[in-house]
N, C-alpha and C. Protein backbone atom coordinates (compact mmCIF):
# COMPACT_ATOMS: atom_id res chain seq x y z
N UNK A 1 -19.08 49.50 -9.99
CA UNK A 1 -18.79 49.26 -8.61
C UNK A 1 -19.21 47.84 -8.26
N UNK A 2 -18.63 47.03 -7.31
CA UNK A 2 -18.60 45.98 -7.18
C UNK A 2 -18.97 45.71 -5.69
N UNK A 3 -19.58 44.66 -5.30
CA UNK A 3 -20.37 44.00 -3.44
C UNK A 3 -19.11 44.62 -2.79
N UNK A 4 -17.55 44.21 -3.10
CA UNK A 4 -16.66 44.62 -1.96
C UNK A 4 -16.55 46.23 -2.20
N UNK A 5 -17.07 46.89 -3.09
CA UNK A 5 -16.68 48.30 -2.66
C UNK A 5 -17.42 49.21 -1.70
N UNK A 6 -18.73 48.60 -2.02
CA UNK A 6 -20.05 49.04 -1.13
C UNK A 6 -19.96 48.80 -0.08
N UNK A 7 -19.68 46.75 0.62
CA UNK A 7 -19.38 46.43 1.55
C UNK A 7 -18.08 47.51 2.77
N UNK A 8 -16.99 47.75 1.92
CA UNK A 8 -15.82 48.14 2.29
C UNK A 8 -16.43 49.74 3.04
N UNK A 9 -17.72 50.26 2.18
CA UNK A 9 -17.96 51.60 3.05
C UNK A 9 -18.84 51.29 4.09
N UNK A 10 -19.30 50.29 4.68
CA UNK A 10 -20.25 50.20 5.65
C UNK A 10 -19.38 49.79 6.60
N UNK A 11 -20.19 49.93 8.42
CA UNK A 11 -19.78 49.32 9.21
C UNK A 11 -20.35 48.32 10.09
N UNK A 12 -19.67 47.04 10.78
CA UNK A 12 -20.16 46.16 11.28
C UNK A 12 -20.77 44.87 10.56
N UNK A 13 -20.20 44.83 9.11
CA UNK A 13 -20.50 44.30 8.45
C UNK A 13 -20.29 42.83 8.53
N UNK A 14 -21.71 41.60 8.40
CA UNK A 14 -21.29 40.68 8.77
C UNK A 14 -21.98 39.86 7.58
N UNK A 15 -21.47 38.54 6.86
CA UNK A 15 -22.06 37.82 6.00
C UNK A 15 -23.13 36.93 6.83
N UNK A 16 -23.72 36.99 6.23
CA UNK A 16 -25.18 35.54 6.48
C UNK A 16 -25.34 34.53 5.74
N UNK A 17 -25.08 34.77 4.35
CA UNK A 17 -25.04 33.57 3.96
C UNK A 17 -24.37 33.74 2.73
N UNK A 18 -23.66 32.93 1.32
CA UNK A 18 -23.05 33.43 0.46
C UNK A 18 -23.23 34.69 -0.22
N UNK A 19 -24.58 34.91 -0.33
CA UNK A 19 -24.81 36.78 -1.25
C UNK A 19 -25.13 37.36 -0.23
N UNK A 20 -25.35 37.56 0.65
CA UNK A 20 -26.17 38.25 1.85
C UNK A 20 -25.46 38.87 2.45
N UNK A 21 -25.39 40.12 3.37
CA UNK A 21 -24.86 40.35 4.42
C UNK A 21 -25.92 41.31 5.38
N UNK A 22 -25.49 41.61 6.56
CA UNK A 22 -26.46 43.02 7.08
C UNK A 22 -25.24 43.55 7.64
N UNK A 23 -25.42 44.88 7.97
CA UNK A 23 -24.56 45.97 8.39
C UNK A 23 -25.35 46.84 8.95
N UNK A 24 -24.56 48.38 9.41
CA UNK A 24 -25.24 49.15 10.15
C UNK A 24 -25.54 50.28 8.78
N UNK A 25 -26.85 50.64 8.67
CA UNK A 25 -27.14 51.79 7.98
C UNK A 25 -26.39 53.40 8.39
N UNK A 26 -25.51 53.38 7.02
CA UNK A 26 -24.90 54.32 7.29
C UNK A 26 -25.72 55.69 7.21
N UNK A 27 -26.80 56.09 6.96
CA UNK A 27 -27.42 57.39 6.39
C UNK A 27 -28.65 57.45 8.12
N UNK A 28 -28.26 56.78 9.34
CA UNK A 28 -28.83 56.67 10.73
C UNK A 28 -28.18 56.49 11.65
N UNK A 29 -27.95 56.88 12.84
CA UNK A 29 -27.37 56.13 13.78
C UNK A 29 -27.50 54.56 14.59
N UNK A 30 -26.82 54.01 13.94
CA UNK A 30 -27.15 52.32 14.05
C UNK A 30 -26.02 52.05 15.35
N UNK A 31 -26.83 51.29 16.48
CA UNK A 31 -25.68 50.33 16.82
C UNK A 31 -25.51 49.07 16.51
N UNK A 32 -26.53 48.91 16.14
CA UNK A 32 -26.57 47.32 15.63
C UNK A 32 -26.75 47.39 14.62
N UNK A 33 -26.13 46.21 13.01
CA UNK A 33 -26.64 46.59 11.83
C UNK A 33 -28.56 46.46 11.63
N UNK A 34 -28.94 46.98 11.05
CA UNK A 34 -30.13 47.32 10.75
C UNK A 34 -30.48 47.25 8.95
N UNK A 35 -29.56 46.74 8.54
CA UNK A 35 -29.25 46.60 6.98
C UNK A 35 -29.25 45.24 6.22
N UNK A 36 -29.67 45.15 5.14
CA UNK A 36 -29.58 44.29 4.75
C UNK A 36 -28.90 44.19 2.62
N UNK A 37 -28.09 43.86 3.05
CA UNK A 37 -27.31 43.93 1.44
C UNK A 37 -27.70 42.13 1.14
N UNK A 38 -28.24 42.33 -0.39
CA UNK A 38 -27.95 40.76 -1.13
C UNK A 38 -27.19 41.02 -2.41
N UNK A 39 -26.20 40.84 -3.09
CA UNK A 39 -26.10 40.53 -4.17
C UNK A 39 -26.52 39.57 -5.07
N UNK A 40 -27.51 39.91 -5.85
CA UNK A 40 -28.39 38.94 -7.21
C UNK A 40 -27.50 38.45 -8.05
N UNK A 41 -27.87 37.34 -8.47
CA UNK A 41 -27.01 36.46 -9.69
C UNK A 41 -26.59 37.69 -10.70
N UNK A 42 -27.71 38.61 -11.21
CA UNK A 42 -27.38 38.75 -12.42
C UNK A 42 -26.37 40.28 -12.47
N UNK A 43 -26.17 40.40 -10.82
CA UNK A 43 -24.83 41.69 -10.65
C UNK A 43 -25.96 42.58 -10.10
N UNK A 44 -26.98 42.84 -10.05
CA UNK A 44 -27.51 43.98 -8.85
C UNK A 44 -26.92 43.58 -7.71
N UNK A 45 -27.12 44.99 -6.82
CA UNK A 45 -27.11 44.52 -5.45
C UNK A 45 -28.10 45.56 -4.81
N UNK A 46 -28.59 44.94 -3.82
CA UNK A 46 -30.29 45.29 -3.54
C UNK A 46 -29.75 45.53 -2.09
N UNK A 47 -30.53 46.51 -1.35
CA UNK A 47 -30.39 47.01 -0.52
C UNK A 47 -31.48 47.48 0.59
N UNK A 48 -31.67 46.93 2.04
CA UNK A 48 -33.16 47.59 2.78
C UNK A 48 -32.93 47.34 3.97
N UNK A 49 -32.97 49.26 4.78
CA UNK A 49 -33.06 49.05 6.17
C UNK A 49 -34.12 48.82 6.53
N UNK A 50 -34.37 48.19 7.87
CA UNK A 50 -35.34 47.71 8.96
C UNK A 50 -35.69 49.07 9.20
N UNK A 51 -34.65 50.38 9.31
CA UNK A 51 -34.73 51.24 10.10
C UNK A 51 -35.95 52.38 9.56
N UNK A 52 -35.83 52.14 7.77
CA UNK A 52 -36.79 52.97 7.48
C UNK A 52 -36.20 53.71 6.35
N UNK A 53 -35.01 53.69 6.58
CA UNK A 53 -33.95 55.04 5.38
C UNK A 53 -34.26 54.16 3.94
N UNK A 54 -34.51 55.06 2.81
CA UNK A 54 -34.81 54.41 1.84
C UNK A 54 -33.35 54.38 0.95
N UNK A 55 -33.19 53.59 0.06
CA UNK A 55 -32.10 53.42 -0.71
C UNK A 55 -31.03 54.74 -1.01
N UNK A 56 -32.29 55.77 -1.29
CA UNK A 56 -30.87 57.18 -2.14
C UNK A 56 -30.41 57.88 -0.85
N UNK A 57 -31.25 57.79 0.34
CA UNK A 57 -30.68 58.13 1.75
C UNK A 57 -29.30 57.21 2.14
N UNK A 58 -29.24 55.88 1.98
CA UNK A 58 -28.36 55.02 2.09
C UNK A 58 -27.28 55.55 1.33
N UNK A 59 -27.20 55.45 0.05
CA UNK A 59 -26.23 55.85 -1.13
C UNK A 59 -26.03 57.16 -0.89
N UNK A 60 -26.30 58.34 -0.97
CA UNK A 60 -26.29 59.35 -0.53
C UNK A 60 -24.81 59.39 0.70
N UNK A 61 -25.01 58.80 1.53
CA UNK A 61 -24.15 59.16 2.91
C UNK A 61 -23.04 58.18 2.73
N UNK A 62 -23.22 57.31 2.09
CA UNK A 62 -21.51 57.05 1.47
C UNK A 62 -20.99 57.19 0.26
N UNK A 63 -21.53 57.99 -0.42
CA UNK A 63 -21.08 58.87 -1.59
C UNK A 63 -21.39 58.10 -2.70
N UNK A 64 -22.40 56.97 -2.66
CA UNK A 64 -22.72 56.40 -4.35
C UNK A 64 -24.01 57.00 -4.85
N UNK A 65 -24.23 56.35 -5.94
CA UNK A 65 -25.31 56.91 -6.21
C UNK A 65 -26.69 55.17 -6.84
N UNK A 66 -27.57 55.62 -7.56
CA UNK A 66 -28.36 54.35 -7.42
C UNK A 66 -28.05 53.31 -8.59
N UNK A 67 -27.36 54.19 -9.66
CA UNK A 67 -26.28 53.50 -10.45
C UNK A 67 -25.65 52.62 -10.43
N UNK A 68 -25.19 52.84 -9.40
CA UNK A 68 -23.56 51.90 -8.28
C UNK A 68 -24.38 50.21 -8.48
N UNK A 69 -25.90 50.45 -8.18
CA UNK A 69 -26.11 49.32 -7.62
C UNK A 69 -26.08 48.19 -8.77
N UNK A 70 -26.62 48.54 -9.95
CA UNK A 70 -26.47 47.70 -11.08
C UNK A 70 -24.87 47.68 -12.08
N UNK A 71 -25.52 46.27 -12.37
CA UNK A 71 -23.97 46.01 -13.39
C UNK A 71 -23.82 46.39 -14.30
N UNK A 72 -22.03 47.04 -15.00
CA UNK A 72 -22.45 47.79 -16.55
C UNK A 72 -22.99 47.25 -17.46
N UNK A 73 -23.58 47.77 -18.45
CA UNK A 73 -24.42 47.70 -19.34
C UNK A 73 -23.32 46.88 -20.33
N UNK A 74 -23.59 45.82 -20.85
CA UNK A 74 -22.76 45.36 -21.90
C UNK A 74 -23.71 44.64 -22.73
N UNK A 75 -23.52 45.29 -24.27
CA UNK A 75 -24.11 45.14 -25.33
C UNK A 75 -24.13 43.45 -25.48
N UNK A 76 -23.20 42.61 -25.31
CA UNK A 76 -23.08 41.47 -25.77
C UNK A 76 -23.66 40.72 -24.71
N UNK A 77 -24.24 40.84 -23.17
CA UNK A 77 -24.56 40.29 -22.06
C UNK A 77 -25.91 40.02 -22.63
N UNK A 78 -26.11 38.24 -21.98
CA UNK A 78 -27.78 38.17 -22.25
C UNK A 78 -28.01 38.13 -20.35
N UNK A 79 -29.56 38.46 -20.46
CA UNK A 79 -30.01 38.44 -18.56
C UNK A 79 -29.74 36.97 -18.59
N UNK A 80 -29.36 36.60 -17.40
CA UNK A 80 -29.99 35.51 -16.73
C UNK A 80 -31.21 35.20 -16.53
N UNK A 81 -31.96 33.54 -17.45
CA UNK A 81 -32.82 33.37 -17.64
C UNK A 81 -32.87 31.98 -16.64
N UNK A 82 -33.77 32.16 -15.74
CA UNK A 82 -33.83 30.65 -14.68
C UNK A 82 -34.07 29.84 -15.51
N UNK A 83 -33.84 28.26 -14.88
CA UNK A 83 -34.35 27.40 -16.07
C UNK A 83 -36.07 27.01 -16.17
N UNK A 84 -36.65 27.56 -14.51
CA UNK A 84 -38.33 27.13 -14.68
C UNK A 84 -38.72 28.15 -14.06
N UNK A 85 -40.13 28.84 -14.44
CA UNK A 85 -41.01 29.35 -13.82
C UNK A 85 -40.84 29.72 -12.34
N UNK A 86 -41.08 30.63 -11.91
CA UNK A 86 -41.32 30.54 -10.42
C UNK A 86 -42.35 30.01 -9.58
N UNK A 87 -43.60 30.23 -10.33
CA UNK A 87 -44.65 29.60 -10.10
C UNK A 87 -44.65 27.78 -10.01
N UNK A 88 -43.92 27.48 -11.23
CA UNK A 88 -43.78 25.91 -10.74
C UNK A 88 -42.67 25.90 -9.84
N UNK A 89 -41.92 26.25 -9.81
CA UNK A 89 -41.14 25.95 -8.44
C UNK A 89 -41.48 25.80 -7.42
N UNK A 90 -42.48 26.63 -7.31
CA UNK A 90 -43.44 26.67 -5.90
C UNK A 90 -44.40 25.97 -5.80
N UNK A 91 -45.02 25.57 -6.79
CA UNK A 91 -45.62 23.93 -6.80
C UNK A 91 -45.02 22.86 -6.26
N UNK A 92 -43.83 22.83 -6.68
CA UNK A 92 -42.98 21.66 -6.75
C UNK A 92 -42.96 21.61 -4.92
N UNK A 93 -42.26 22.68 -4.92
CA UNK A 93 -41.99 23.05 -2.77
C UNK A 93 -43.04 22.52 -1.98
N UNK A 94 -44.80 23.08 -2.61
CA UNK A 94 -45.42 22.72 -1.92
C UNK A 94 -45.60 21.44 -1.77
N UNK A 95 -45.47 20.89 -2.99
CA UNK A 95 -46.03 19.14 -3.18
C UNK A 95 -45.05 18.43 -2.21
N UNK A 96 -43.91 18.94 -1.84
CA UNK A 96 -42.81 18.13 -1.50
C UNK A 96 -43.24 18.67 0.20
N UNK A 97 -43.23 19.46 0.46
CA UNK A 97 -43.79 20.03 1.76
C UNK A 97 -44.89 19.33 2.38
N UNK A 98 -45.96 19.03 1.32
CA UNK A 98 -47.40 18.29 1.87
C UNK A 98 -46.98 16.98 2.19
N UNK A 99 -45.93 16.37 1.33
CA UNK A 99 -45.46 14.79 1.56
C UNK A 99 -45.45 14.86 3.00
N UNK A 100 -44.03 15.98 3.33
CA UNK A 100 -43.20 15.84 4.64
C UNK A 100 -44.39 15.93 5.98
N UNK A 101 -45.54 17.04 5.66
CA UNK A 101 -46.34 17.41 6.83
C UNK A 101 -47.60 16.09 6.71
N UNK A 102 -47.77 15.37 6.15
CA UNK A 102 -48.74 14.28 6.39
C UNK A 102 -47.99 13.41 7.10
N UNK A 103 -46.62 12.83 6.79
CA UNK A 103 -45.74 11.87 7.57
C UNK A 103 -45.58 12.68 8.80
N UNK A 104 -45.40 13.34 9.16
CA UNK A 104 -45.15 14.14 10.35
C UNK A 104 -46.61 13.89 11.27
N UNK A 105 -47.27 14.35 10.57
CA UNK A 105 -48.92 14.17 11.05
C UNK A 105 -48.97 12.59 11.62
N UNK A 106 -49.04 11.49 10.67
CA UNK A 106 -49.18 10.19 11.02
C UNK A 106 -47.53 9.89 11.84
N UNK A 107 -47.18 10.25 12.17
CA UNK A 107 -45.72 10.28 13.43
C UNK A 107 -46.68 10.80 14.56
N UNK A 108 -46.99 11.66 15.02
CA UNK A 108 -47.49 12.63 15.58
C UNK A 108 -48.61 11.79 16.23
N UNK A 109 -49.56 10.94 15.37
CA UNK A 109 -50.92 10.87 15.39
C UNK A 109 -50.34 8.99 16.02
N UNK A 110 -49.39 8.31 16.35
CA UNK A 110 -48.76 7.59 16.06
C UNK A 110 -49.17 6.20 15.55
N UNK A 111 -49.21 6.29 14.28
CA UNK A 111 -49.41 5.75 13.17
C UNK A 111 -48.21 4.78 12.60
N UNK A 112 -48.17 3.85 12.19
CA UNK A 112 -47.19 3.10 11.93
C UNK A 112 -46.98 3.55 10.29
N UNK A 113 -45.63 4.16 10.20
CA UNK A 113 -45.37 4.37 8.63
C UNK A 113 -44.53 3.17 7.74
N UNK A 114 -45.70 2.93 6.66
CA UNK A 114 -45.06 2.11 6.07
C UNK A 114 -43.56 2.44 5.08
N UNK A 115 -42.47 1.50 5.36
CA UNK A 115 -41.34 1.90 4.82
C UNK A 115 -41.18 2.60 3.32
N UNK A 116 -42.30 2.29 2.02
CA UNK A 116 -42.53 3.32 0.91
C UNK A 116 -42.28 4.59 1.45
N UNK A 117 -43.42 5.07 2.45
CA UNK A 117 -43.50 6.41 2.34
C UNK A 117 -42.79 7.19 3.71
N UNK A 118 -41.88 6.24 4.33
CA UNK A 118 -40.61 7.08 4.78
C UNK A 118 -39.98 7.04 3.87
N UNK A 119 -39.62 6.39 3.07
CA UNK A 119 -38.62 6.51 2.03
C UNK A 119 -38.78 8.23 1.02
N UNK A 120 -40.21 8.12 0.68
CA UNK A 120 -41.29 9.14 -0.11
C UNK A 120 -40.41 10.24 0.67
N UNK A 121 -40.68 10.61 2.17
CA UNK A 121 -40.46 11.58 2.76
C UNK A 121 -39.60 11.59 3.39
N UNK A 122 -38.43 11.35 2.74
CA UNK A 122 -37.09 11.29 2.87
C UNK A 122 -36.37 12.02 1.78
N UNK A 123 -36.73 11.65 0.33
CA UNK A 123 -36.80 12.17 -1.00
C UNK A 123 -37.62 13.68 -0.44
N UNK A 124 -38.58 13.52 -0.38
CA UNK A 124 -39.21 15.10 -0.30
C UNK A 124 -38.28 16.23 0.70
N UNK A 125 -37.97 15.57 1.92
CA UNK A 125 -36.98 16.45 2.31
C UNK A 125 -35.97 16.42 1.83
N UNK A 126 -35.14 15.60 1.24
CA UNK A 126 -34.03 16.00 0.06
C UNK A 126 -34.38 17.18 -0.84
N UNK A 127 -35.47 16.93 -1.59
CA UNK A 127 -35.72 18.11 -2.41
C UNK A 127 -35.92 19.24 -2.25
N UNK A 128 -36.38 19.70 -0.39
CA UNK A 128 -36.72 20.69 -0.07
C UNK A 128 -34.99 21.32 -0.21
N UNK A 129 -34.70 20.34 0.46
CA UNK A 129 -33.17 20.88 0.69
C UNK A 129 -32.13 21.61 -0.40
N UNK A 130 -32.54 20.73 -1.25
CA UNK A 130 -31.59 21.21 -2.42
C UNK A 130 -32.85 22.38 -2.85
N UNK A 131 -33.74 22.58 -2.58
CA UNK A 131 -34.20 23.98 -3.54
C UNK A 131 -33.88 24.80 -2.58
N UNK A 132 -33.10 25.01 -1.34
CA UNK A 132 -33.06 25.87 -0.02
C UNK A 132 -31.28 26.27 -0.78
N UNK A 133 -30.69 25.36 -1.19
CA UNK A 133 -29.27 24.97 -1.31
C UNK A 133 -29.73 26.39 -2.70
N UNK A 134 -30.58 25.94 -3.95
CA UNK A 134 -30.31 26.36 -5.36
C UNK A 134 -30.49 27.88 -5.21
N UNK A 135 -31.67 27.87 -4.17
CA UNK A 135 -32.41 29.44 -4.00
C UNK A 135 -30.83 30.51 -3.25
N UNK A 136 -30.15 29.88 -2.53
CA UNK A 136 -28.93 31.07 -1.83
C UNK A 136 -27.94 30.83 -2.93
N UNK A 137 -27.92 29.86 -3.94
CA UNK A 137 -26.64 30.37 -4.77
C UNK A 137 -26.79 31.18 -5.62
């Protein structure tokens, strides 16, 4: 089973961002969606109401089961392996984060920034950006 078949049984279904969507939990009375669907790189698709209904309650009331949610099994498939750590990634975020919030600070504090380190924290918000960009694809 595939994001549009799952999608296709819910209602009010709206995208948020390329894998993402929320909808109304079908296994409650929703007027507003209360749902949240992502599809993962590696073919899951993950599923969690706000409302409380747990996954086989969800699947259950539109006739899948918890199966549905993962991709078939193929002997010749390797997982998707990121290319770094998660842990350094999040190094990386922070270091680039501390750049941006000290320049902000000496803005703030009003401090004359020397042109290096607007430049510095210009690059650092680039990088935030593109790991905001790498993390939703």
């Amino acid at each position: 089973m595939g994001i549009d078949d799952l999608l296709s049984r819910l209602e009010k279904v709206r995208q948020t961002s390329p894998s993402n969507w929320i909808a109304c939990c079908p296994s409650h009375h929703d007027k507003n969606p209360s749902m949240a669907v992502r599809h993962v790189d590696d073919g899951r698709i993950l599923l969690h109401d706000f409302g409380g209904c747990d996954v086989e309650q969800i699947l259950s009331a539109i006739g899948l089961t918890l199966s549905d949610l993962f991709p078939p099994d193929d002997a010749g498939t390797k997982p998707i392996r990121r290319p770094f750590p998660a842990a350094d990634v999040l190094k990386c975020v922070g270091r680039e984060a501390l750049i941006v919030s000290l320049v902000a600070q000496a803005v703030r504090d009003g401090k004359d920034i020397p042109e290096a380190d607007l430049a510095r924290c210009w690059l650092a918000a680039r990088r935030l950006q593109e790991a905001v960009d790498v993390a939703r694809s």
